[in-house]
N, C-alpha and C. Protein backbone atom coordinates (compact mmCIF):
# COMPACT_ATOMS: atom_id res chain seq x y z
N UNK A 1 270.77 51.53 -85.87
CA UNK A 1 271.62 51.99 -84.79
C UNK A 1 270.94 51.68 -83.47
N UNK A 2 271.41 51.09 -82.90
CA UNK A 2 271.28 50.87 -80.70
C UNK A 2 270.65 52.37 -80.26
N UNK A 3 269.62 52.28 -79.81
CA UNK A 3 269.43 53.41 -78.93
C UNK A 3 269.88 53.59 -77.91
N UNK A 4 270.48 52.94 -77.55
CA UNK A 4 271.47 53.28 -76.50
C UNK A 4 272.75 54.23 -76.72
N UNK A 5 273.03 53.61 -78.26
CA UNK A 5 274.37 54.52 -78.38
C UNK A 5 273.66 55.59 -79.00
N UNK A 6 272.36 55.61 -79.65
CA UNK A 6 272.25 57.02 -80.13
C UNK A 6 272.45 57.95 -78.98
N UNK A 7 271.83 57.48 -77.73
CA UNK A 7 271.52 58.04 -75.99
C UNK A 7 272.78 58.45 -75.52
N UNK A 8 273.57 57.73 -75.89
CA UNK A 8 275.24 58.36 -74.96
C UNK A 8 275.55 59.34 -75.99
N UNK A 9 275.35 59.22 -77.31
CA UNK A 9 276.25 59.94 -78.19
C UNK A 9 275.62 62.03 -78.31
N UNK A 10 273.99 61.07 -77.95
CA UNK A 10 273.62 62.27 -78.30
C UNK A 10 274.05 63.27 -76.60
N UNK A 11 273.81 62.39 -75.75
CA UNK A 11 274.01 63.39 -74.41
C UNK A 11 275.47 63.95 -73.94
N UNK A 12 276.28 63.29 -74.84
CA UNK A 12 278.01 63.35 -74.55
C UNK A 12 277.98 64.95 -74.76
N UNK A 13 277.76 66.06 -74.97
CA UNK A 13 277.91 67.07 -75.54
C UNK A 13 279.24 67.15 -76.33
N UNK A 14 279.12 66.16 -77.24
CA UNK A 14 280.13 66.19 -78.44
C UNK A 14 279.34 66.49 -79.29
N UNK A 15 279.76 67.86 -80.37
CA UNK A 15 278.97 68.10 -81.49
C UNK A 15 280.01 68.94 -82.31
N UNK A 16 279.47 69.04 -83.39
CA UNK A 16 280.38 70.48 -84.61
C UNK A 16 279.85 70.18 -86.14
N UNK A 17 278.36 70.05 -86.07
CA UNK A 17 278.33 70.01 -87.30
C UNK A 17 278.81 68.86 -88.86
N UNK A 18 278.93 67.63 -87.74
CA UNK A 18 278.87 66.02 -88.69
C UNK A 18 277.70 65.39 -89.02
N UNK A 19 276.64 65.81 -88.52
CA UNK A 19 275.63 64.97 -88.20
C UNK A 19 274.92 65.54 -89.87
N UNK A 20 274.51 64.37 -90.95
CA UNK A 20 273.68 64.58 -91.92
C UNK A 20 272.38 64.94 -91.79
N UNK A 21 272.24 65.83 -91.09
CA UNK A 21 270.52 66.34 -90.89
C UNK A 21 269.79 65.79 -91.90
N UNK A 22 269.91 66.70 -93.44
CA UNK A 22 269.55 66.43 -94.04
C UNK A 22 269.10 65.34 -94.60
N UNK A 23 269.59 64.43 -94.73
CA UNK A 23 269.26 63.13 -94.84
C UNK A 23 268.66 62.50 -94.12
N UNK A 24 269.30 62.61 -92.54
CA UNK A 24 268.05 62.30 -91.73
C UNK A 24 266.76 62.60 -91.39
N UNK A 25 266.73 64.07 -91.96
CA UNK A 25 265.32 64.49 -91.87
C UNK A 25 264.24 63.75 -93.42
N UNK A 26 265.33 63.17 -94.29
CA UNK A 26 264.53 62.84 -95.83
C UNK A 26 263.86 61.69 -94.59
N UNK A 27 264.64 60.52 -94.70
CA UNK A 27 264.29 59.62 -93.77
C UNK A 27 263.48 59.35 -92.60
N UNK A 28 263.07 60.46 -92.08
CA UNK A 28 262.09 60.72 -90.77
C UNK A 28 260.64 60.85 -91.77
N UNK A 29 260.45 61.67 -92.89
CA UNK A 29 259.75 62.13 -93.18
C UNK A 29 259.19 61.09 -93.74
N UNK A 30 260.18 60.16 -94.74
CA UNK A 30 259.59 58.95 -95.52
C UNK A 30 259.06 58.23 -94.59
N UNK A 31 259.62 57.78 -93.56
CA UNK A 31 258.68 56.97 -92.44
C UNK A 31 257.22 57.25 -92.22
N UNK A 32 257.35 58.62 -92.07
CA UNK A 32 256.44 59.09 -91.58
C UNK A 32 254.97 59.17 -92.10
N UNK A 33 255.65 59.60 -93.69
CA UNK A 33 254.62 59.48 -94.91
C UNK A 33 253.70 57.77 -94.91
N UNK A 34 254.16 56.64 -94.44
CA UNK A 34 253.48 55.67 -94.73
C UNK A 34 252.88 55.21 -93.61
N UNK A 35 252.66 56.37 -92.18
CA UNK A 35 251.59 55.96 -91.29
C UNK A 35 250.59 56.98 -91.42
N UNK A 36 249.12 56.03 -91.01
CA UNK A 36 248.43 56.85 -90.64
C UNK A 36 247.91 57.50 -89.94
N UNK A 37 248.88 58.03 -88.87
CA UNK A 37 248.68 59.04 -88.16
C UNK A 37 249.41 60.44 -88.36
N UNK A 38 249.21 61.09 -87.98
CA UNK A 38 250.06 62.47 -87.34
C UNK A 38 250.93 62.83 -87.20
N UNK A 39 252.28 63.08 -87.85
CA UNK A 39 253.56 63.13 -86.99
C UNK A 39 254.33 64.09 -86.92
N UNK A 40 255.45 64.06 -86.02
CA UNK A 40 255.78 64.82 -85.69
C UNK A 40 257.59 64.88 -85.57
N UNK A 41 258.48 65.43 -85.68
CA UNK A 41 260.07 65.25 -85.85
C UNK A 41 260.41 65.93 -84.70
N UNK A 42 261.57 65.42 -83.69
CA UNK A 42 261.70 65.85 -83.18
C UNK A 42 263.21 66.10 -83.38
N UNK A 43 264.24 67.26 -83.61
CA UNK A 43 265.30 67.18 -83.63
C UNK A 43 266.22 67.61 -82.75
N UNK A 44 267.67 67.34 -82.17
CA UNK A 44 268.00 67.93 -81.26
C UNK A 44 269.46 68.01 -81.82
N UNK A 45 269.91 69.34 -82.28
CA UNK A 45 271.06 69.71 -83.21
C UNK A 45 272.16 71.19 -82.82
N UNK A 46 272.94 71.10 -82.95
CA UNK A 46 274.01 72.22 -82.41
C UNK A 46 274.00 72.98 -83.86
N UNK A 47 272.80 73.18 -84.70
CA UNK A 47 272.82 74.18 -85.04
C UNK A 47 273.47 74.51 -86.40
N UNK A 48 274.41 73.09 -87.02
CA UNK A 48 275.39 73.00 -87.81
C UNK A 48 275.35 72.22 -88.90
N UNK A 49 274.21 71.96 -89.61
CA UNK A 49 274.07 70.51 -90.51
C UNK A 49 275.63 70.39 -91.10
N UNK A 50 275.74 69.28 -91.71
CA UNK A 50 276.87 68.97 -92.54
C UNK A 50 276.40 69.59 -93.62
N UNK A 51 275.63 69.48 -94.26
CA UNK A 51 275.20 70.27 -95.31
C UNK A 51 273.82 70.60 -95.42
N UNK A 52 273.73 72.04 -95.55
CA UNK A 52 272.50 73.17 -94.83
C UNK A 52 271.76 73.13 -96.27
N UNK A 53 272.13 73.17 -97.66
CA UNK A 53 271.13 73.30 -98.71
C UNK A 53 270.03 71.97 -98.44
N UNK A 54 271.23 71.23 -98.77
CA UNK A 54 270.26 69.80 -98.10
C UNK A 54 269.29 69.53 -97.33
N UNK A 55 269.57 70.35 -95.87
CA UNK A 55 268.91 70.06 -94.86
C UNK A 55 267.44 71.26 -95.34
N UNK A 56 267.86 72.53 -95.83
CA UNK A 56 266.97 73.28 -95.77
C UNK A 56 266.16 73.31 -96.69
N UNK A 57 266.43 72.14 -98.07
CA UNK A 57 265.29 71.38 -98.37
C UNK A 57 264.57 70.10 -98.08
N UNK A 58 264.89 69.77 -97.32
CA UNK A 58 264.04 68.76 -96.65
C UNK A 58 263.37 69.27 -95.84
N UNK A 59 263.79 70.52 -94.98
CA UNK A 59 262.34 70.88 -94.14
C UNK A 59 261.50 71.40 -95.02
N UNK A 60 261.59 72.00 -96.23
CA UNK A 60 260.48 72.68 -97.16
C UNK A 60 259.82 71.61 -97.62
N UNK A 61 260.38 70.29 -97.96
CA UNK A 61 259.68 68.95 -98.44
C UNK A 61 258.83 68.47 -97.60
N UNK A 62 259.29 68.58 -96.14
CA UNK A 62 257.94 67.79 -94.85
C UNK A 62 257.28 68.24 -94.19
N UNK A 63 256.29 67.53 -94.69
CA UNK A 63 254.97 67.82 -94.45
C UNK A 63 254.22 67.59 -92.89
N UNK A 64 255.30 67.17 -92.15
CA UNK A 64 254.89 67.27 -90.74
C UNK A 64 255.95 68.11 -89.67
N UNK A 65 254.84 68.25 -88.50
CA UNK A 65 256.04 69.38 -87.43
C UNK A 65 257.46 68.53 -86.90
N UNK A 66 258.32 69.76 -87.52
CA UNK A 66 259.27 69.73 -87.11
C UNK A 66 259.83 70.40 -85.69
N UNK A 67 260.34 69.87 -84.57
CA UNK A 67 260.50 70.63 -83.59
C UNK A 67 261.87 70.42 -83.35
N UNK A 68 262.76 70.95 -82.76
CA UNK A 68 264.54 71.37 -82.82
C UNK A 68 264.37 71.72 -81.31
N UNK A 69 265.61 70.65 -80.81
CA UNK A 69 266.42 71.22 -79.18
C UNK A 69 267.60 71.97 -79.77
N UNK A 70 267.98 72.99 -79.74
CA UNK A 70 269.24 73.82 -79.98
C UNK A 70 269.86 73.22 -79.07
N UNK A 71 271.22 72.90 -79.13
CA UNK A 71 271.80 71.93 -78.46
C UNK A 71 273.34 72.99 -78.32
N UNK A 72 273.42 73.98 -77.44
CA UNK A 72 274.16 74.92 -76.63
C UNK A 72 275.02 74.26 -75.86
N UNK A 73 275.73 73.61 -75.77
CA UNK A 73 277.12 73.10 -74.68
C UNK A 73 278.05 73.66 -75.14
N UNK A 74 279.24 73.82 -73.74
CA UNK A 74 280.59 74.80 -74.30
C UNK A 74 280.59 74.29 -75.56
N UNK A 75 280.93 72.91 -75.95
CA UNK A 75 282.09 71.94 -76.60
C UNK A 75 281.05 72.46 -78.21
N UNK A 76 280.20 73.20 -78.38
CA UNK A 76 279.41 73.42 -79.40
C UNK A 76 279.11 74.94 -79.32
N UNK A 77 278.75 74.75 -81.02
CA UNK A 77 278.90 76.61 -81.71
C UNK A 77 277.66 77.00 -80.60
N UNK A 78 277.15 77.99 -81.17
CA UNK A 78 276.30 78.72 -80.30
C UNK A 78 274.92 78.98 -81.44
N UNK A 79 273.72 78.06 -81.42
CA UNK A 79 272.64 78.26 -82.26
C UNK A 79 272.15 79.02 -82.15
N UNK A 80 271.64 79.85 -83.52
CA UNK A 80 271.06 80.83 -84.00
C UNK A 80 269.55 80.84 -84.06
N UNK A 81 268.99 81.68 -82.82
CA UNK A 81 267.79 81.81 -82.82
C UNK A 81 266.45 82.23 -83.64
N UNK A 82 267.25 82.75 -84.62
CA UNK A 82 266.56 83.96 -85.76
C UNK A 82 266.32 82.74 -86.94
N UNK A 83 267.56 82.24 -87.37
CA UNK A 83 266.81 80.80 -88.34
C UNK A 83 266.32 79.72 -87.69
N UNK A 84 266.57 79.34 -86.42
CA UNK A 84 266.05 78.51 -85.90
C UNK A 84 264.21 78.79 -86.00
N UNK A 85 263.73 80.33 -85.87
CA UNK A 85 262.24 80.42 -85.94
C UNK A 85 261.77 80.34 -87.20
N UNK A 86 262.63 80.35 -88.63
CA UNK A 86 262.42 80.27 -89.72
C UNK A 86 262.28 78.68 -90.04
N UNK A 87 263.10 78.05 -89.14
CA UNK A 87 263.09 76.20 -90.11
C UNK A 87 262.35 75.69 -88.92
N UNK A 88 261.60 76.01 -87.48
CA UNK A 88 261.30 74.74 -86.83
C UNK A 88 259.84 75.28 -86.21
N UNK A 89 258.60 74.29 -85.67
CA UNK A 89 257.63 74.83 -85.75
C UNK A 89 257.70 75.30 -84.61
N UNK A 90 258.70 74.30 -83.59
CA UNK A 90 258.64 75.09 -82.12
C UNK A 90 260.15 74.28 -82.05
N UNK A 91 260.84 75.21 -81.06
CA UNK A 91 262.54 75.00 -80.44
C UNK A 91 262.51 75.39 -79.38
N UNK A 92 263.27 74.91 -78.82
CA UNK A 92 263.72 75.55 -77.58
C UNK A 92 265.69 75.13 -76.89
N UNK A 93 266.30 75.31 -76.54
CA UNK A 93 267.56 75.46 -76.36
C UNK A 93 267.81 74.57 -75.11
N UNK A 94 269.11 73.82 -75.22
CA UNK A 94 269.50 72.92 -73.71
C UNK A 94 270.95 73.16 -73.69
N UNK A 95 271.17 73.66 -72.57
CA UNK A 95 272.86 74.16 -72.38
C UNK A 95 273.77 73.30 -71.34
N UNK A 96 273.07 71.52 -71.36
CA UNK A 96 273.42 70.66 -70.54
C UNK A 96 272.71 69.31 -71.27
N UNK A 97 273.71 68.26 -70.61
CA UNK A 97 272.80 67.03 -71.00
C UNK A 97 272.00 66.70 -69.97
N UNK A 98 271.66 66.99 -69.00
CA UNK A 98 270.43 66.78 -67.87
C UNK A 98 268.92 67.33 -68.85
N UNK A 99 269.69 69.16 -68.79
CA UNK A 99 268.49 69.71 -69.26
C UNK A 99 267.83 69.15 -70.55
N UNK A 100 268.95 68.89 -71.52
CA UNK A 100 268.57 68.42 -73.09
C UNK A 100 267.29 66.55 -72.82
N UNK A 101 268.43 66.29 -71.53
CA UNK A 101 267.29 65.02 -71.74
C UNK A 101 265.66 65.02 -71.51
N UNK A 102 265.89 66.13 -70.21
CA UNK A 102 264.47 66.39 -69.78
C UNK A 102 263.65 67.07 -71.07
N UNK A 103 264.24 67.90 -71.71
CA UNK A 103 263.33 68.80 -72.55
C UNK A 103 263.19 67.47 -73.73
N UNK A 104 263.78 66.83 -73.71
CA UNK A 104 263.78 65.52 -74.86
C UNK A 104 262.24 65.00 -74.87
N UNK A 105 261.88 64.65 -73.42
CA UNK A 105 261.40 63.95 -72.76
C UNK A 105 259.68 64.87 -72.92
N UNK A 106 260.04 65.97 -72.55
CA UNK A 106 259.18 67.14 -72.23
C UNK A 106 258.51 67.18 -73.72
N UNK A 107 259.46 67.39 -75.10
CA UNK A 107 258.76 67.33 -76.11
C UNK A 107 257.96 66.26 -76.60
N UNK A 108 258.19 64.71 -76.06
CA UNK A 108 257.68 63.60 -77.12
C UNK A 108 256.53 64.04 -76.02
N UNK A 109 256.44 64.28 -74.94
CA UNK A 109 255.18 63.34 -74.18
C UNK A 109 254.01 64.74 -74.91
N UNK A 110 254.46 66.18 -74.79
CA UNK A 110 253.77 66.73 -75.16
C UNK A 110 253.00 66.43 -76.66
N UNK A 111 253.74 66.06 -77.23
CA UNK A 111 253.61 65.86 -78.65
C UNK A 111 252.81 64.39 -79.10
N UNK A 112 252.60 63.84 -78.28
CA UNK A 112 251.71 62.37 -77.85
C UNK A 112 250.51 62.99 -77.67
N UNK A 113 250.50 63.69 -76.41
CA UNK A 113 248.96 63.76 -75.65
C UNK A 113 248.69 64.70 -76.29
């Protein structure tokens, strides 16, 4: 996929729970497994996998930090803070696409240095 369109799609604040977390998180993790460094997931989700058994075994499967933007716009449900501290190592919430990009931004560089 174009990062570009991941970039519009993800900042459009269009969301409801289509997005295969789960799978995408198998896939982050397998990557991840064949470097040798450190890594780290960064996710930015309204809170809704398409399917939550799925997703909520793949975070028990990976073995690296997972971190979650709760992704709060009208046009999206309203994420739950209480499992959010149960599935992610650190989250934090964006109730705009300005804010979501900056905190986007805010997590990789932290998560670098």
């Amino acid at each position: 996929v174009a990062p570009a369109l991941v970039s519009e799609h993800l900042l459009s604040g269009d969301s409801g729970g289509r997005t295969p977390l789960g799978k995408s998180l198998e896939v982050a993790c397998d990557l991840l497994t064949g470097s040798s460094k450190d890594g780290h997931i960064i996710i930015a989700t309204d809170d809704a996998p398409s399917d939550e058994a799925r997703y909520e075994q793949a975070l028990k499967e990976c073995h690296f930090g997972v971190h979650s933007v709760l992704v709060d716009f009208p046009s999206s449900g309203t994420p739950d803070p209480q499992r959010a501290k149960q599935w992610y190592d650190t989250y934090v919430t964006a109730t705009d696409s300005a804010q979501l990009f900056h905190i986007l931004e805010d997590f990789a560089y932290d998560l670098v240095v």
